[in-house]
C-alpha atoms as a PDB file:
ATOM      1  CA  UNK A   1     -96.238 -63.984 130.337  1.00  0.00           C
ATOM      2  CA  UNK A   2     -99.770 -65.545 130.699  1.00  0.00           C
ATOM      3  CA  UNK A   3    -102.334 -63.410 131.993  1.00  0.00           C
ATOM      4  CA  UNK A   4    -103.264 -64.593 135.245  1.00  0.00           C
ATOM      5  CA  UNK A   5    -107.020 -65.449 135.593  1.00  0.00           C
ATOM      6  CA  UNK A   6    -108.439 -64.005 138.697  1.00  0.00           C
ATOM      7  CA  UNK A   7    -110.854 -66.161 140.713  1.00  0.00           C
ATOM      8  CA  UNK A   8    -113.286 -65.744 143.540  1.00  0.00           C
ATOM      9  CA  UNK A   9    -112.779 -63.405 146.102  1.00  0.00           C
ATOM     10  CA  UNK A  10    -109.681 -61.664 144.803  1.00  0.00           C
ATOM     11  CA  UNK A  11    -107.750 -65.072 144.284  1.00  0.00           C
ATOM     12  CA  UNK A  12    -105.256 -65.136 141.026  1.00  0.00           C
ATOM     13  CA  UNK A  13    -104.739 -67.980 139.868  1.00  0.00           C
ATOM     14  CA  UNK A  14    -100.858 -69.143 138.415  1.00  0.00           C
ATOM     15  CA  UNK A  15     -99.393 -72.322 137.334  1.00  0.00           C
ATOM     16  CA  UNK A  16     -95.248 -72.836 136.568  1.00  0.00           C
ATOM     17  CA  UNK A  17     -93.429 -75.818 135.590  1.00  0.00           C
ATOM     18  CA  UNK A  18     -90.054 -77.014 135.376  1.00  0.00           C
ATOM     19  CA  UNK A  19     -87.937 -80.099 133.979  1.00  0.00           C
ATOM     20  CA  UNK A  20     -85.675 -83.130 135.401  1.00  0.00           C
ATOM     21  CA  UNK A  21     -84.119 -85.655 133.566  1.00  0.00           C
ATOM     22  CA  UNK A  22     -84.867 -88.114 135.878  1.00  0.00           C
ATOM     23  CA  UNK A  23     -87.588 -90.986 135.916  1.00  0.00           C
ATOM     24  CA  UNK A  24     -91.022 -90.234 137.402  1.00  0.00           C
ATOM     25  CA  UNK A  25     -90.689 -93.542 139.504  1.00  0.00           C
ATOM     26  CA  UNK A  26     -87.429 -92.035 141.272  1.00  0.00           C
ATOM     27  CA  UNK A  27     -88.722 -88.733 141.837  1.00  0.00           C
ATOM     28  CA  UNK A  28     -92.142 -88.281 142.981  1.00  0.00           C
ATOM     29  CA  UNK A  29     -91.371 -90.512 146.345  1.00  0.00           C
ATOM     30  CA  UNK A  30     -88.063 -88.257 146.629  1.00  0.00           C
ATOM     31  CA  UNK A  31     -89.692 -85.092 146.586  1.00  0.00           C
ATOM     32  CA  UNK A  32     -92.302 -86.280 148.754  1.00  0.00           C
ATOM     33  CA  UNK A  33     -90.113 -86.860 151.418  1.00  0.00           C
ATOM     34  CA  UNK A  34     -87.943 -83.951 150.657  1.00  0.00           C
ATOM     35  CA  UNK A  35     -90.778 -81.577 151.605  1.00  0.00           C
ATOM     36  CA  UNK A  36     -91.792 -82.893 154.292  1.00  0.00           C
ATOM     37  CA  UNK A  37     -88.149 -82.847 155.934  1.00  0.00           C
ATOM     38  CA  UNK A  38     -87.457 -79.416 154.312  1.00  0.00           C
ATOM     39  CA  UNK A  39     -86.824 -76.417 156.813  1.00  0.00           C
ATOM     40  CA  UNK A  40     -88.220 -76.405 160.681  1.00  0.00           C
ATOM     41  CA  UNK A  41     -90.687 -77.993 161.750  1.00  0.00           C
ATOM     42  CA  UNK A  42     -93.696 -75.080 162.998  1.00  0.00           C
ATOM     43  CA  UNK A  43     -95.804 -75.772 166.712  1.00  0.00           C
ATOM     44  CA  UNK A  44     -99.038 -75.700 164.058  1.00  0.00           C
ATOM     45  CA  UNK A  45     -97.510 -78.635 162.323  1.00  0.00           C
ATOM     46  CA  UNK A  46     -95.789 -76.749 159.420  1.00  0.00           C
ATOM     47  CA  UNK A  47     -92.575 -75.877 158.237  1.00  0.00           C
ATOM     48  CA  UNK A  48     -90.605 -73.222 157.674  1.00  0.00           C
ATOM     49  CA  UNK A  49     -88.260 -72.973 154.431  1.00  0.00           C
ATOM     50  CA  UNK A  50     -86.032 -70.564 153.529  1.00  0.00           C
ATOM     51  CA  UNK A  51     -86.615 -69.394 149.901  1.00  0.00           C
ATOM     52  CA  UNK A  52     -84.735 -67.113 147.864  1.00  0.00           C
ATOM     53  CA  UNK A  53     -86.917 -64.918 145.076  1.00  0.00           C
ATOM     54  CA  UNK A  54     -85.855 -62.153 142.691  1.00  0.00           C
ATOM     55  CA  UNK A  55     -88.573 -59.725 141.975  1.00  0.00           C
ATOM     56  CA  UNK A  56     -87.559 -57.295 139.725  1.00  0.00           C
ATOM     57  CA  UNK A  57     -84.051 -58.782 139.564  1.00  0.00           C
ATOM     58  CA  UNK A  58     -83.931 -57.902 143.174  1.00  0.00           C
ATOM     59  CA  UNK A  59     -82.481 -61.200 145.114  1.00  0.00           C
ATOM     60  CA  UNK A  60     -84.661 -61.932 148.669  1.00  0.00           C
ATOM     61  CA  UNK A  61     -84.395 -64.223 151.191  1.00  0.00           C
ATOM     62  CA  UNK A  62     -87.977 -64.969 152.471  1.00  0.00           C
ATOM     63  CA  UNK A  63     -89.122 -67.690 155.189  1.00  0.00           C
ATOM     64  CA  UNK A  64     -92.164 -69.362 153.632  1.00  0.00           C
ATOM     65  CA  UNK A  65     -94.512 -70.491 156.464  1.00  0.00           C
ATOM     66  CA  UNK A  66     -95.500 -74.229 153.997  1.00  0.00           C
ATOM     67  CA  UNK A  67     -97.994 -76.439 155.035  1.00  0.00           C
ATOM     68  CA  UNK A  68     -98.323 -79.398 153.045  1.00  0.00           C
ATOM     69  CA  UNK A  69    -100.779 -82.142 152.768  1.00  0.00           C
ATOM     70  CA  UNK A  70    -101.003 -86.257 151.874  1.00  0.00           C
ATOM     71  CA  UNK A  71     -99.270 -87.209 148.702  1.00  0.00           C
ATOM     72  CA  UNK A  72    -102.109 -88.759 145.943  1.00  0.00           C
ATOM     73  CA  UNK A  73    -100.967 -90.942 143.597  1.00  0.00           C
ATOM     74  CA  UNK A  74    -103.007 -91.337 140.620  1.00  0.00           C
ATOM     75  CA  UNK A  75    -103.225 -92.245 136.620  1.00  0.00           C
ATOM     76  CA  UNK A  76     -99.656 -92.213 136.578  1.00  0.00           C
ATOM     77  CA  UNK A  77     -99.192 -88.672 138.803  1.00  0.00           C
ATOM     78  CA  UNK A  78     -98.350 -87.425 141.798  1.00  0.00           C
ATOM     79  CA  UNK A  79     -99.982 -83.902 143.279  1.00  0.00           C
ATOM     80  CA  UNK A  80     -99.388 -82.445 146.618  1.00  0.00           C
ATOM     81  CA  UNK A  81    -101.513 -80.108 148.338  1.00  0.00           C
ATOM     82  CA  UNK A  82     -99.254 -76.835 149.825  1.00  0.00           C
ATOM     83  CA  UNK A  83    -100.366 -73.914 151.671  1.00  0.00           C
ATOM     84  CA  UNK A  84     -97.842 -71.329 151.969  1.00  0.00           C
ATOM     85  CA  UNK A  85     -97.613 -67.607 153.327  1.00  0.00           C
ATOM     86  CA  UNK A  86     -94.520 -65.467 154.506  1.00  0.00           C
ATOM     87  CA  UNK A  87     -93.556 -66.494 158.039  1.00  0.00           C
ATOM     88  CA  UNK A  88     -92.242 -62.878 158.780  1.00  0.00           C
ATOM     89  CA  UNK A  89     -94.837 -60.585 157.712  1.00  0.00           C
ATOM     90  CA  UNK A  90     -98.057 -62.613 156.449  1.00  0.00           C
ATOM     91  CA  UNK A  91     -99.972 -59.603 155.558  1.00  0.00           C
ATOM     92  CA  UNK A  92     -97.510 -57.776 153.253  1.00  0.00           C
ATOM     93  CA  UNK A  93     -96.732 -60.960 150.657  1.00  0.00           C
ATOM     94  CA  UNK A  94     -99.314 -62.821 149.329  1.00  0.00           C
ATOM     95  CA  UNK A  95    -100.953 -65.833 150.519  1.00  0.00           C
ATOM     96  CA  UNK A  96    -100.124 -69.212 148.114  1.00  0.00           C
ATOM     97  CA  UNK A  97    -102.355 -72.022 148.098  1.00  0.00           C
ATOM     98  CA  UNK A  98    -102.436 -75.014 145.491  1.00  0.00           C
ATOM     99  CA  UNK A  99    -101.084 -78.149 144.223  1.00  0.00           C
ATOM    100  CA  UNK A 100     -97.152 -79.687 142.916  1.00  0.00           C
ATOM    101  CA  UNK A 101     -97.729 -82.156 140.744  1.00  0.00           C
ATOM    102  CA  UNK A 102     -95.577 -84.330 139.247  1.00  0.00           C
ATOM    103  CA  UNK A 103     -95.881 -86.424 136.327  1.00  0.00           C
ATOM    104  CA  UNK A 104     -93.980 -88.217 133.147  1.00  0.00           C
ATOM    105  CA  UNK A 105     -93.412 -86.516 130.121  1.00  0.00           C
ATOM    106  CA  UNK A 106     -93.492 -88.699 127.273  1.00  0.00           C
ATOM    107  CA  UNK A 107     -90.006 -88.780 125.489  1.00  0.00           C
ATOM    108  CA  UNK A 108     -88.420 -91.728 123.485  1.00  0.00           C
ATOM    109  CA  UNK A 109     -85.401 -91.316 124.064  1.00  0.00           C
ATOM    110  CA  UNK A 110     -85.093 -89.935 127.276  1.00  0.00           C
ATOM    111  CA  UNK A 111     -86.510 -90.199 131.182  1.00  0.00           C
ATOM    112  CA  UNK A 112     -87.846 -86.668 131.889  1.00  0.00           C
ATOM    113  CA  UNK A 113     -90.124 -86.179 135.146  1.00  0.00           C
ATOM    114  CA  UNK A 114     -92.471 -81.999 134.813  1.00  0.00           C
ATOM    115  CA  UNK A 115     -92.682 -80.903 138.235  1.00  0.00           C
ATOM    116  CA  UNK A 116     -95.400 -78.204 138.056  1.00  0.00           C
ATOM    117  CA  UNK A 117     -97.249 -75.604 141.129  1.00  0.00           C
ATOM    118  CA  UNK A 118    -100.928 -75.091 140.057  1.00  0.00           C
ATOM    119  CA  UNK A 119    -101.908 -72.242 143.101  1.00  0.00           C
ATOM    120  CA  UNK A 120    -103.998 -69.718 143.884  1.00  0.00           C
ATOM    121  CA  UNK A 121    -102.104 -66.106 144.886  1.00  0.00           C
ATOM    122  CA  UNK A 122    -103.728 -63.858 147.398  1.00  0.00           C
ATOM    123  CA  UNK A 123    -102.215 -60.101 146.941  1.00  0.00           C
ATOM    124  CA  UNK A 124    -101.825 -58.126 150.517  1.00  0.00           C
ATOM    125  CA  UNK A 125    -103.402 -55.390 151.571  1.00  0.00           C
ATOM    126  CA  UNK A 126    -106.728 -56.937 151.800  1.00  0.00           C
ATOM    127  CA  UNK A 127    -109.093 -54.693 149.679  1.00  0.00           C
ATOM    128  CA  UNK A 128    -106.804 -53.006 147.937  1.00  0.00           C
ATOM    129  CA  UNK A 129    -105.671 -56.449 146.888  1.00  0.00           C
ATOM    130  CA  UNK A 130    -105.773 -55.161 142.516  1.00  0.00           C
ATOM    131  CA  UNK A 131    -103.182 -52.012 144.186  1.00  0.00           C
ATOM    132  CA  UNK A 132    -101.422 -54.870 145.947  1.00  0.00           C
ATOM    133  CA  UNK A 133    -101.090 -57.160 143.111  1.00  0.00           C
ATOM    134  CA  UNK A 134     -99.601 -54.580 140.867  1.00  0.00           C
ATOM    135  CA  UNK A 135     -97.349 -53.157 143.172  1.00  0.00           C
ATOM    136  CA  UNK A 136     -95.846 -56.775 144.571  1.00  0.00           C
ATOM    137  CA  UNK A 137     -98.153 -59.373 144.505  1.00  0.00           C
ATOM    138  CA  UNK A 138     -98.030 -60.996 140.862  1.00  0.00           C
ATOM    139  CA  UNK A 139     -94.323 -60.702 140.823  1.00  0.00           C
ATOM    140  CA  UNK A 140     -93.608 -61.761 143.938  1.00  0.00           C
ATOM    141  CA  UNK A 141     -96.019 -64.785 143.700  1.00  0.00           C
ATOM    142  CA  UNK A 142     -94.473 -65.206 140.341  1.00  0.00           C
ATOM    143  CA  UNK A 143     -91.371 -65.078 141.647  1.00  0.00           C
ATOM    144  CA  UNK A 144     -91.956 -67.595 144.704  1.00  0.00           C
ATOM    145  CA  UNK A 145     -93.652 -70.247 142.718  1.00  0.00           C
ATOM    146  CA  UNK A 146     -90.789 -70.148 140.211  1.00  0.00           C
ATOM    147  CA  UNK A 147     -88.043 -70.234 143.216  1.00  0.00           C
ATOM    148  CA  UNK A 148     -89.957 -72.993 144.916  1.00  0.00           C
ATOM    149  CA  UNK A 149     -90.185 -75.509 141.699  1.00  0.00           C
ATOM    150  CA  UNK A 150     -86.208 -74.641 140.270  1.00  0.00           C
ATOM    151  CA  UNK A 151     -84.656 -75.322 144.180  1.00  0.00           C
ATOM    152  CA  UNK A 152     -86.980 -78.477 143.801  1.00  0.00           C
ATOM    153  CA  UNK A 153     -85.235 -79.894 140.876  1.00  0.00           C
ATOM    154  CA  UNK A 154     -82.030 -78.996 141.142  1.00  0.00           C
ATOM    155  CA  UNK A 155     -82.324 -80.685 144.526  1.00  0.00           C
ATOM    156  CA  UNK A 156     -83.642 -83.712 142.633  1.00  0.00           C
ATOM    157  CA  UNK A 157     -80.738 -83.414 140.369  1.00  0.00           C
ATOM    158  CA  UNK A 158     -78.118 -83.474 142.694  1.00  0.00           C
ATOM    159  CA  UNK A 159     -79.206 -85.503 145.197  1.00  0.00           C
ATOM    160  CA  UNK A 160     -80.751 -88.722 142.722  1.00  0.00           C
ATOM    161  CA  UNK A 161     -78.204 -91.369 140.747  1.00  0.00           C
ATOM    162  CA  UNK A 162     -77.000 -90.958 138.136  1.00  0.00           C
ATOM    163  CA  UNK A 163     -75.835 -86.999 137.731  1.00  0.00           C
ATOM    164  CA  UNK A 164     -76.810 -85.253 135.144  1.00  0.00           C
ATOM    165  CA  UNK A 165     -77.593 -81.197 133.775  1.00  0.00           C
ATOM    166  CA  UNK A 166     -79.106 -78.648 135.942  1.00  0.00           C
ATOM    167  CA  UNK A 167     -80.166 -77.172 132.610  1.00  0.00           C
ATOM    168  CA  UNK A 168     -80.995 -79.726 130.751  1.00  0.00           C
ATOM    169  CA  UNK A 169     -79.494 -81.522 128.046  1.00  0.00           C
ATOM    170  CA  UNK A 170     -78.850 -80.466 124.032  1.00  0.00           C
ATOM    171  CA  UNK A 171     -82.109 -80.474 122.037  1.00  0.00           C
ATOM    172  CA  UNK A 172     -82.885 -83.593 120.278  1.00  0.00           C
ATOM    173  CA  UNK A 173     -85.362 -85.446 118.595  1.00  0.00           C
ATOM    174  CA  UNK A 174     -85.314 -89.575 118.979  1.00  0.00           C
ATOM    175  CA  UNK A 175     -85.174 -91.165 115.409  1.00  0.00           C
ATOM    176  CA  UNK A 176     -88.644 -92.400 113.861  1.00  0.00           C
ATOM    177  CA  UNK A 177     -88.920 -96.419 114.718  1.00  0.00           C
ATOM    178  CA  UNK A 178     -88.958 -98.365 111.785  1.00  0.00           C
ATOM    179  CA  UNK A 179     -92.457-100.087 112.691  1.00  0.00           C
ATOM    180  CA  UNK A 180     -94.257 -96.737 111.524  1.00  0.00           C
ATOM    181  CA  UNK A 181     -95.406 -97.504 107.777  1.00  0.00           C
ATOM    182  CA  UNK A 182     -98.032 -95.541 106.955  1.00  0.00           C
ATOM    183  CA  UNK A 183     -97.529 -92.831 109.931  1.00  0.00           C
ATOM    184  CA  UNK A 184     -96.271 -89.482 108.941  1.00  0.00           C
ATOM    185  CA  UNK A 185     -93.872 -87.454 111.376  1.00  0.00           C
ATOM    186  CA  UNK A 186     -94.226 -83.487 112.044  1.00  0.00           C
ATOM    187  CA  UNK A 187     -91.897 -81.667 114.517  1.00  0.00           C
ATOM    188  CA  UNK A 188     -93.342 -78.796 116.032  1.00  0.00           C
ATOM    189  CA  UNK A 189     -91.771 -76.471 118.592  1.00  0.00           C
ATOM    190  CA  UNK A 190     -94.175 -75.595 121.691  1.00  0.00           C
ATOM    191  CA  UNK A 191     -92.986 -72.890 123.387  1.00  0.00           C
ATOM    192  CA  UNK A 192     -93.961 -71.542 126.645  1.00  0.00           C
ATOM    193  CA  UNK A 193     -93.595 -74.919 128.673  1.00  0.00           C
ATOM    194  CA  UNK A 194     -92.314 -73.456 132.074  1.00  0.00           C
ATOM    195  CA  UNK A 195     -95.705 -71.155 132.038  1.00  0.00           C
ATOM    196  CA  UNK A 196     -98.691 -72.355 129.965  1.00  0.00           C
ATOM    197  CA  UNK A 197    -101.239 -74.145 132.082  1.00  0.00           C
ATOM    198  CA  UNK A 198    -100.540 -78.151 132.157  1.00  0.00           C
ATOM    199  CA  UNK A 199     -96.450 -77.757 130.749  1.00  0.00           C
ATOM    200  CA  UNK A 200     -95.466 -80.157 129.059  1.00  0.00           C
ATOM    201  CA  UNK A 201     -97.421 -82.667 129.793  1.00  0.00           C
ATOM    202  CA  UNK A 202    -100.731 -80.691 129.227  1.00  0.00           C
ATOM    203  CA  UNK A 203     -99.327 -79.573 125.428  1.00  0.00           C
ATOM    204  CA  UNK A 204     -98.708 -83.980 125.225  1.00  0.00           C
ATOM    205  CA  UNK A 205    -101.805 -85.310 126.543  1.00  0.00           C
ATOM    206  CA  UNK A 206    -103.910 -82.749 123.916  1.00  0.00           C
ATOM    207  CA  UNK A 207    -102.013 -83.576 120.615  1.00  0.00           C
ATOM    208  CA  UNK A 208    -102.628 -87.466 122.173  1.00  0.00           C
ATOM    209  CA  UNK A 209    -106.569 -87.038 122.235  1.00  0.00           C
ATOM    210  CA  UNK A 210    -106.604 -86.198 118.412  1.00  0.00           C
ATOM    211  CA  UNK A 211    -107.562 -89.009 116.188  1.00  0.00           C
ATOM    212  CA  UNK A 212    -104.955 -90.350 114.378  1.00  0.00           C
ATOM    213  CA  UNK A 213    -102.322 -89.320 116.712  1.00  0.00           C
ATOM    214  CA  UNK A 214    -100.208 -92.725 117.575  1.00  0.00           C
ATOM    215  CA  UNK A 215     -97.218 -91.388 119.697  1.00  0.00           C
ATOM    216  CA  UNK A 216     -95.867 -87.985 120.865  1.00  0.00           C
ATOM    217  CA  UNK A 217     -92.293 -87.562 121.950  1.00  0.00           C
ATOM    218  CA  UNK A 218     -91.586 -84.037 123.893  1.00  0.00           C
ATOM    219  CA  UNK A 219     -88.067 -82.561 124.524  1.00  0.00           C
ATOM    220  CA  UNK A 220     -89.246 -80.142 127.681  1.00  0.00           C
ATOM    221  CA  UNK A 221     -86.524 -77.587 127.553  1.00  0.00           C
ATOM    222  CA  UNK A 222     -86.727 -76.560 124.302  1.00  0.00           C
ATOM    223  CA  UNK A 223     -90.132 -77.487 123.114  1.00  0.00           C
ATOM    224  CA  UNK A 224     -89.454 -79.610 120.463  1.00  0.00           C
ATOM    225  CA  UNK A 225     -91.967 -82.358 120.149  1.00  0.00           C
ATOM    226  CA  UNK A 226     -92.369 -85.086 117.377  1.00  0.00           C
ATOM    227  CA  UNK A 227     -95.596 -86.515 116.957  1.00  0.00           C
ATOM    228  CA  UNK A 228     -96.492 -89.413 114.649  1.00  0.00           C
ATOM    229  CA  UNK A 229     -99.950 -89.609 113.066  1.00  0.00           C
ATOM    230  CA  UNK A 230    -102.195 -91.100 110.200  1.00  0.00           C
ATOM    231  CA  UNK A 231    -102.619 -88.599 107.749  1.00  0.00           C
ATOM    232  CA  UNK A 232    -106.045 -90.210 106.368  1.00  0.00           C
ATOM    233  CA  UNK A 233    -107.278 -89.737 109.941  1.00  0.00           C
ATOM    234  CA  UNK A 234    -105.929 -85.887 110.953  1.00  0.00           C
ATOM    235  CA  UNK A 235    -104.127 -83.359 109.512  1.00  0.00           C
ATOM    236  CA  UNK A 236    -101.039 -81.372 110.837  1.00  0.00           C
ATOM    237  CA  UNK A 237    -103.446 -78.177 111.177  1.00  0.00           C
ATOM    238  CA  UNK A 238    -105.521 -79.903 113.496  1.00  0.00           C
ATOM    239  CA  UNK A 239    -102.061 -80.535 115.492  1.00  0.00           C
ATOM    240  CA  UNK A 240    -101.011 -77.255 115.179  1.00  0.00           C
ATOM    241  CA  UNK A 241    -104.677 -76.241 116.737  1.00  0.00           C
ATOM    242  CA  UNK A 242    -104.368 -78.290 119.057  1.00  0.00           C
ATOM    243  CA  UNK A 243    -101.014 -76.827 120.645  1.00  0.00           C
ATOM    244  CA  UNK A 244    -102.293 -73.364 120.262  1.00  0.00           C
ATOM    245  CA  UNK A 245    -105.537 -74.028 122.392  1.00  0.00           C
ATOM    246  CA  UNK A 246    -104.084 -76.212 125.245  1.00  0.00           C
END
């Protein structure tokens, strides 16, 4: 797992993502919606959802106390600002606060949407917050934020035309189109899309700011991407650099 980078004033910061095969125009208005109708409606304007997280294996049922701001459409994505903390007990879990953002991921072949939490984490107990964070807050933010983004898209999933996999479909790379003379083809495998800081579309839009790089084509659940270059203008070690450093 990523180390998490801590920030100002005790903050941790933590990013996941996770994968629909859905188009981005069909799902960032639906999951707009969907969280603001999600749970009860708080007296401060909130809401309260039910979520479900397994720390240690251990399955919970926690009320998460969301606030969640305007929707900001921009370049092609979608962020939302959420606030969350445990309704129940709001000093014993830790504090979330942070974005979802949605966005494309560039495939050929097929329409897949990342939906992603970039947040801050909080750990309870106050000054003893580095105590706190090894004894439950990592995990349980960990935890939360993973929860939170799966119960997103399978919701998506089930509840958008046409059906399709919870769990994605077989791995597979679209065919090379036949306009492509003088373009060489490498397929790499990036792993670590569900943690590493941007997904899949972070890995994507830094192998498409190398020179030379005409088209990248990303399959999100198992990594594999195919990326077609000029090999006069880069080489496949910059590529490979490029995937290690995003």
């Amino acid at each position: 797992m990523p180390a998490v980078r801590i920030t100002q004033r005790g903050w941790r910061e933590l990013s996941r993502y996770t994968y629909v095969e859905r188009p981005y125009e069909e799902v960032w208005p639906w999951l707009a919606h969907h969280l603001w109708n999600s749970g009860n409606a708080l007296p401060d304007g909130g809401r309260s959802i039910p979520l479900r997280v397994r720390p240690a294996g251990v399955d919970v049922s926690r009320p998460l106390r969301m606030k969640v701001g305007g929707v900001v459409t921009s370049c092609g994505r979608t962020s939302v600002a959420i606030r969350g903390v445990d309704a129940a007990h709001p000093h014993l879990f830790p504090e979330l606060d942070g974005d979802l953002e949605v966005a494309p991921v560039p495939n050929a072949g097929l329409p897949f949407t990342q939906i992603g939490v970039v947040a801050r984490y909080r750990p309870p107990f106050g000054a003893l917050g580095a105590v706190g964070d090894r004894l439950i807050g990592r995990e349980v933010a960990d935890a939360a934020l993973t929860g939170f983004i799966d119960e997103l898209a399978e919701a998506a999933e089930r509840e958008r035309d046409p059906p399709g996999p919870l769990f994605g479909p077989a791995a597979s790379i679209a065919p090379q189109p036949p306009d492509t003379a003088g373009l060489n083809r490498v397929v790499l495998t990036i792993g670590g899309l569900g943690v590493r800081r941007g997904g899949a579309v972070g890995a994507s839009t830094a192998l498409q700011a190398i020179p030379g790089v005409v088209a990248v084509s990303i399959e999100p659940w198992s990594g594999l991407t195919a990326v077609d270059y000029e090999p006069s203008v880069c080489t496949t070690d910059e590529l490979l650099l490029a995937v290690e450093r995003f």
